[in-house]
Protein backbone atom coordinates (compact mmCIF):
# COMPACT_ATOMS: atom_id res chain seq x y z
CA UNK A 1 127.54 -169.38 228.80
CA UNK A 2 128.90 -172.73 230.05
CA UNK A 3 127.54 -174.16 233.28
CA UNK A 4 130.48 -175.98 235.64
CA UNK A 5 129.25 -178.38 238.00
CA UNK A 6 132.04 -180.34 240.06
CA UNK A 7 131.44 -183.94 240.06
CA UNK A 8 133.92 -186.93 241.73
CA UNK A 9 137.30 -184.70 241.27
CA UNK A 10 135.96 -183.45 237.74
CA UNK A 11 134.54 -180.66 235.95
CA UNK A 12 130.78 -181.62 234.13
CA UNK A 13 130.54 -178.53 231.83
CA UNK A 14 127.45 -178.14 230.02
CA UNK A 15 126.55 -175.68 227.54
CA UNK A 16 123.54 -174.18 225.38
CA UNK A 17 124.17 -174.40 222.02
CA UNK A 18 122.76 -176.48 218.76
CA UNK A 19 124.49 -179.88 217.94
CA UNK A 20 123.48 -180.65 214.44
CA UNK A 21 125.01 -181.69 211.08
CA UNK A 22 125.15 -177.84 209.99
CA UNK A 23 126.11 -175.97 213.28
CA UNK A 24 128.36 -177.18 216.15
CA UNK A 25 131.14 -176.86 218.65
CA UNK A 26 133.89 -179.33 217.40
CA UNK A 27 136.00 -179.20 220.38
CA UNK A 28 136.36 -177.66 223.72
CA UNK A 29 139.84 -176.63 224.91
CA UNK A 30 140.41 -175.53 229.02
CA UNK A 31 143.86 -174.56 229.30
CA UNK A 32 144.68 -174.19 232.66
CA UNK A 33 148.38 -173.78 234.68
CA UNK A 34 150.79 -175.89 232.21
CA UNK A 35 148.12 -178.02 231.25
CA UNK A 36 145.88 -178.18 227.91
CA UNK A 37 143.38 -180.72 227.81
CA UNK A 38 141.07 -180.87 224.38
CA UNK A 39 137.93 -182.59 223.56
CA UNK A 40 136.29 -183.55 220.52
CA UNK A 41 132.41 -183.21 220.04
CA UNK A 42 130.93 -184.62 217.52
CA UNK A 43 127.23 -183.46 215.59
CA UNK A 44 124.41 -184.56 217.61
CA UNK A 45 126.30 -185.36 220.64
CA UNK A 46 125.09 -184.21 224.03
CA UNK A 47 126.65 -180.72 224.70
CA UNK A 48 128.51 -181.68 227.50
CA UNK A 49 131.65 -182.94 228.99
CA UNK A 50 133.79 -183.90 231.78
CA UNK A 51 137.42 -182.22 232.25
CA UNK A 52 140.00 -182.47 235.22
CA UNK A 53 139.73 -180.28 237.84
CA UNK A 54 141.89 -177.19 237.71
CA UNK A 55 141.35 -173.86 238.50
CA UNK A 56 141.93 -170.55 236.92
CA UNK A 57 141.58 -172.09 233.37
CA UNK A 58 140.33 -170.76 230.64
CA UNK A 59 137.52 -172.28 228.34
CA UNK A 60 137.67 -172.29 224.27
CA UNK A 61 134.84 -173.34 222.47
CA UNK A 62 135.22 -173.89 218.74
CA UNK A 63 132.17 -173.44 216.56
CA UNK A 64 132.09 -174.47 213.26
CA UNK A 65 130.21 -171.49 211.94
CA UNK A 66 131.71 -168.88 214.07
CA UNK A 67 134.78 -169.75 214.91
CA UNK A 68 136.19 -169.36 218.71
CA UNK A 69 134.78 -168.19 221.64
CA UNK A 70 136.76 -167.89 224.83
CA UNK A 71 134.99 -168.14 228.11
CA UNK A 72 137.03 -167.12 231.88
């Protein structure tokens, strides 16, 4: 489960899962109003991210083993 904190007019989401070569998100998708906003991870980045402030989005996280998980 993704944590939201709201820092400076943004969204710092941080999330439990493993970043290495063999198991990772590769992006994060909120899609919220008429807006999509994506972000690329990367293996052995940080598992977190900022994203603009909007509410009543929804959260996609891809996983490259297990494909996408929707969270809101």
């Amino acid at each position: 489960m993704p944590k939201l904190e709201t820092i400076d007019n943004q969204y710092f989401v941080t999330f439990s899962h493993e970043m290495t070569k063999a198991h990772y998100i590769s992006f994060v998708a909120y899609l919220a109003s008429n807006r999509l906003t994506l972000v690329k991870l990367y293996p052995e980045q940080d598992a977190q991210l900022y994203l603009p402030l909007a509410f009543d989005g929804k959260l996609y996280f891809y996983c490259k083993n297990h494909g996408l998980f929707v969270n809101g």
